[in-house]
C-alpha atoms as a PDB file:
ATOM      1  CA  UNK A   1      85.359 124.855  -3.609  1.00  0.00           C
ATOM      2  CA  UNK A   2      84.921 123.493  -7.052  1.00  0.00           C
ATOM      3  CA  UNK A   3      88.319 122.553  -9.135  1.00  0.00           C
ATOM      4  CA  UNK A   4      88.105 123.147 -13.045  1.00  0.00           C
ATOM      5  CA  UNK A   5      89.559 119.972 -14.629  1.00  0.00           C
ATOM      6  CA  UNK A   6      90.292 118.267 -17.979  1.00  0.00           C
ATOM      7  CA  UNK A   7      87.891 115.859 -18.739  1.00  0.00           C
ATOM      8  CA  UNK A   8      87.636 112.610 -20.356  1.00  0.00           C
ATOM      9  CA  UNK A   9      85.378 109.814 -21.155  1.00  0.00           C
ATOM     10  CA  UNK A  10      84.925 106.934 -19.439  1.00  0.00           C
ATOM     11  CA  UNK A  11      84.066 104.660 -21.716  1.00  0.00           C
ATOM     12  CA  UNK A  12      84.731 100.647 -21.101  1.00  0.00           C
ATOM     13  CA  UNK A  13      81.038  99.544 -21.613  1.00  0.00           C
ATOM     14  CA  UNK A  14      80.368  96.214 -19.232  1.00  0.00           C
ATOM     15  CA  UNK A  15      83.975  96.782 -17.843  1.00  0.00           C
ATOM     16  CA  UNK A  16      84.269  96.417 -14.087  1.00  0.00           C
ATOM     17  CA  UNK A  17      85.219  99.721 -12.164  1.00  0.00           C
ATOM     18  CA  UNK A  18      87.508  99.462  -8.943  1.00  0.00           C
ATOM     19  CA  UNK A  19      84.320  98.915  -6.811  1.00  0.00           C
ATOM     20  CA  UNK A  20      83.187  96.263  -9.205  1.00  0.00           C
ATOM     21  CA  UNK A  21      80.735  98.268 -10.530  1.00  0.00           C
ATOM     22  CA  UNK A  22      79.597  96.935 -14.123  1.00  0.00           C
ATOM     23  CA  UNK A  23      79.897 100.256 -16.181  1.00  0.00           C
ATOM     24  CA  UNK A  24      76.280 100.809 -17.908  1.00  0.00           C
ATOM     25  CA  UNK A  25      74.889 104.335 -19.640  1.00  0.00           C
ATOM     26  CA  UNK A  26      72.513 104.850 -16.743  1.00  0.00           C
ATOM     27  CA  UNK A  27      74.379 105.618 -13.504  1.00  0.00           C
ATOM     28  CA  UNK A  28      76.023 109.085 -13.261  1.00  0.00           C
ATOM     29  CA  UNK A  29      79.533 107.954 -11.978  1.00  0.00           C
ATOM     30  CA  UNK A  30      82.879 109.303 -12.115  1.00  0.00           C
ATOM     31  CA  UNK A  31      86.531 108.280 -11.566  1.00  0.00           C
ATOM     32  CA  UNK A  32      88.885 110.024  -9.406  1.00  0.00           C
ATOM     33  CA  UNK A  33      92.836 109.198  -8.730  1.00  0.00           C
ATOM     34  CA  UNK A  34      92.311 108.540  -5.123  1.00  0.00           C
ATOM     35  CA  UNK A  35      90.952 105.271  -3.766  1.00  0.00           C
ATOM     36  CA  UNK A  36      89.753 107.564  -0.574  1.00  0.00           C
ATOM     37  CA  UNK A  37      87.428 109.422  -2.382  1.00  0.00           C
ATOM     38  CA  UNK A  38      85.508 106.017  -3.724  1.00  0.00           C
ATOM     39  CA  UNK A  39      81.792 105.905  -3.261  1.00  0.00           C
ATOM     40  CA  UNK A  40      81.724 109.800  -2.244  1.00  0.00           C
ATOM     41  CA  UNK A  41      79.415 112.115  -4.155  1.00  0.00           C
ATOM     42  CA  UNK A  42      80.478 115.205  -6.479  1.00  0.00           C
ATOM     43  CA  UNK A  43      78.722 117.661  -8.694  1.00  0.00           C
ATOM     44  CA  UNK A  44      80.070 118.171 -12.118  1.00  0.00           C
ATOM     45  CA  UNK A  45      79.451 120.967 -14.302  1.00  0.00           C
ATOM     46  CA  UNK A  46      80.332 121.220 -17.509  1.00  0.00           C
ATOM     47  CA  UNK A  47      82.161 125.028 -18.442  1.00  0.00           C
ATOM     48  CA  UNK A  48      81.289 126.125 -21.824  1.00  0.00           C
ATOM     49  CA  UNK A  49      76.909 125.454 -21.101  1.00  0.00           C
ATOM     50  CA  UNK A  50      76.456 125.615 -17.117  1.00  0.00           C
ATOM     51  CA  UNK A  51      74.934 121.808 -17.297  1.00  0.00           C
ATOM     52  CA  UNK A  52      75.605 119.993 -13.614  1.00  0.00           C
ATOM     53  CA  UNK A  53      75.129 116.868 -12.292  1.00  0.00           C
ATOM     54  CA  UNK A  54      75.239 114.296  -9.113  1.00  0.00           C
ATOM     55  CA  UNK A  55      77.964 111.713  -9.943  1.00  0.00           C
ATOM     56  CA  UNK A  56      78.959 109.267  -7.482  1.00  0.00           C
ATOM     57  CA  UNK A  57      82.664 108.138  -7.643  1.00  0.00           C
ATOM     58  CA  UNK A  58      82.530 104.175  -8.161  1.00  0.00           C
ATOM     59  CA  UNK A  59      86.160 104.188 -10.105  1.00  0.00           C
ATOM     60  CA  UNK A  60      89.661 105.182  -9.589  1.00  0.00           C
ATOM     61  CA  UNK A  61      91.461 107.134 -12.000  1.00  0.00           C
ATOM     62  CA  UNK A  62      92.697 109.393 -14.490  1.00  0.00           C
ATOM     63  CA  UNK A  63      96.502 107.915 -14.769  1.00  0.00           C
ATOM     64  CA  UNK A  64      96.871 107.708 -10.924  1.00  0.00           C
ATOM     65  CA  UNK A  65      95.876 105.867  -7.851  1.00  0.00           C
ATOM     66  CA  UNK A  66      96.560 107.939  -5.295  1.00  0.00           C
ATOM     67  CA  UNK A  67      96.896 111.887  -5.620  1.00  0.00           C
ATOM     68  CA  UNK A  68      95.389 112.764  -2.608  1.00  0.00           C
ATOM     69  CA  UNK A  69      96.732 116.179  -2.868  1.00  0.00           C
ATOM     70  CA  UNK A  70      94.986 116.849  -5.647  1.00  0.00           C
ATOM     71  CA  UNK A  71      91.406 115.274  -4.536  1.00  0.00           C
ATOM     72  CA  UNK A  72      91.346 116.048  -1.101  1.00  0.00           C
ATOM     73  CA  UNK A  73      94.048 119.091  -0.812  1.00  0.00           C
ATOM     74  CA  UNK A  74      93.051 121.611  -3.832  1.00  0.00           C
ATOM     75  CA  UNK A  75      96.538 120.955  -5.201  1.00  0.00           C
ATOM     76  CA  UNK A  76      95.978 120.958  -9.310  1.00  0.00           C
ATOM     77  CA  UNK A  77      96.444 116.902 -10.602  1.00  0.00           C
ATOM     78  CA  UNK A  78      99.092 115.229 -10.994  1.00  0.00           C
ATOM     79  CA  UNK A  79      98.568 114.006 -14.372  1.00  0.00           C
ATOM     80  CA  UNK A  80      98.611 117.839 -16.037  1.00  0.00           C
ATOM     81  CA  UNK A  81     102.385 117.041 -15.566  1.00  0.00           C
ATOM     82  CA  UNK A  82     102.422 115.378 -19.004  1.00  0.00           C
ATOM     83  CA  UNK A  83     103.516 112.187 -16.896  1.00  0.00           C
ATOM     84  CA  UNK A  84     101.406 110.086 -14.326  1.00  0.00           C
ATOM     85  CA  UNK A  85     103.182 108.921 -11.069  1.00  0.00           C
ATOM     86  CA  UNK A  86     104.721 106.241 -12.754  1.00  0.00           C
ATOM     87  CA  UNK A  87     106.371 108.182 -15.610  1.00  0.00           C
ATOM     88  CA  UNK A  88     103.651 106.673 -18.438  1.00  0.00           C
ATOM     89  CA  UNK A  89     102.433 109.876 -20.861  1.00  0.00           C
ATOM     90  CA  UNK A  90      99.026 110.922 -19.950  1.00  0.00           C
ATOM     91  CA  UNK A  91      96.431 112.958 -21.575  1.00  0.00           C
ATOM     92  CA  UNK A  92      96.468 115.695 -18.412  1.00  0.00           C
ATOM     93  CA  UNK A  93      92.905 114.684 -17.221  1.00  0.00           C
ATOM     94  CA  UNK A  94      91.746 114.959 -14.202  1.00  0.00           C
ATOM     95  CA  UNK A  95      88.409 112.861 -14.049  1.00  0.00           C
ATOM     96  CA  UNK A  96      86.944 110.462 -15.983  1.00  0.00           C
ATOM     97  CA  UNK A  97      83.202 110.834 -16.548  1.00  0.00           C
ATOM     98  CA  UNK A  98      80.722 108.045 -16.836  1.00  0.00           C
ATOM     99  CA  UNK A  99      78.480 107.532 -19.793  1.00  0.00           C
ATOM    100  CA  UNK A 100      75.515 108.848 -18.155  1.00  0.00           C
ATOM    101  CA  UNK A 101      77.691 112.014 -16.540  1.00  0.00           C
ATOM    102  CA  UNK A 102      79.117 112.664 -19.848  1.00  0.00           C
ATOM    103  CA  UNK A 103      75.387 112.690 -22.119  1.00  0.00           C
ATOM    104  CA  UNK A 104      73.562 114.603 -18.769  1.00  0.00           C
ATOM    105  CA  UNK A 105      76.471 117.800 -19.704  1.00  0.00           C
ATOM    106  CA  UNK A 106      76.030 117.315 -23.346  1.00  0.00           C
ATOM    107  CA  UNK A 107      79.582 116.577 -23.669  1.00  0.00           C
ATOM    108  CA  UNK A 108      80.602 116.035 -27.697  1.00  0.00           C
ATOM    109  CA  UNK A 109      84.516 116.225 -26.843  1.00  0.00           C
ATOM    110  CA  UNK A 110      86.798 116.300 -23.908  1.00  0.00           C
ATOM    111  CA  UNK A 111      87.205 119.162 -22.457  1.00  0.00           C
ATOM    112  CA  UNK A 112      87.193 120.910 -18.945  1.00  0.00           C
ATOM    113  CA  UNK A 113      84.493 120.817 -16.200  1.00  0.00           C
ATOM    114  CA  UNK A 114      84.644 121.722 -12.709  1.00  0.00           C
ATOM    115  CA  UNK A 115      83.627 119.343 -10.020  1.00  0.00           C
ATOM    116  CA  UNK A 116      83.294 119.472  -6.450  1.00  0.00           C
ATOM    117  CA  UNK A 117      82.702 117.102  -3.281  1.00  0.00           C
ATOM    118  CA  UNK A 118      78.612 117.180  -1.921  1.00  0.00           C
END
């Protein structure tokens, strides 16, 4: 069942992700707060035009490291708490979308998509 999210951007150009991933514009990618979910495939689709697409998951992320509840449990994330699980203010996002994610859904703001495991 697909979860509706905040998104955010990526971003960090030729930054490393947590599977040492060189981040590029080309390869639909994503970040999730659970190191389980790494290298697993979603579908993103962004709310307000219907545009989807394949992502894989190459980074952890929004804020936390491990809210398996939220990834793997349909529990809402952690981060829309105001506070991530280390008590630093977050933005209450709930992926991060790669460059290539985040042009393919014509994206000009963050915002919310739903996303889903495939």
């Amino acid at each position: 069942m697909a979860m509706t999210v905040y998104a955010t951007r990526e971003g960090l150009l030729g930054q490393k992700t947590a599977t040492n991933y060189v981040i590029d514009e080309h390869v639909p990618f994503v970040a999730l707060p659970s190191n389980a979910a790494l290298r697993l495939w979603v579908q993103v689709t962004n709310q307000a035009n219907g545009k989807s697409i394949r992502a894989l998951v190459l980074d952890i992320g929004p804020w936390n490291v491990s809210d398996n509840s939220y990834v793997f449990g349909g529990a809402r994330p952690q981060a829309e708490s105001g506070r991530d699980m280390r008590g630093r203010e977050t933005n209450r996002a709930g992926i991060d979308l790669g460059e290539a994610v985040w042009k393919a859904l014509d994206l000009h703001d963050n915002g919310n998509v739903s996303w889903e495991f495939i």
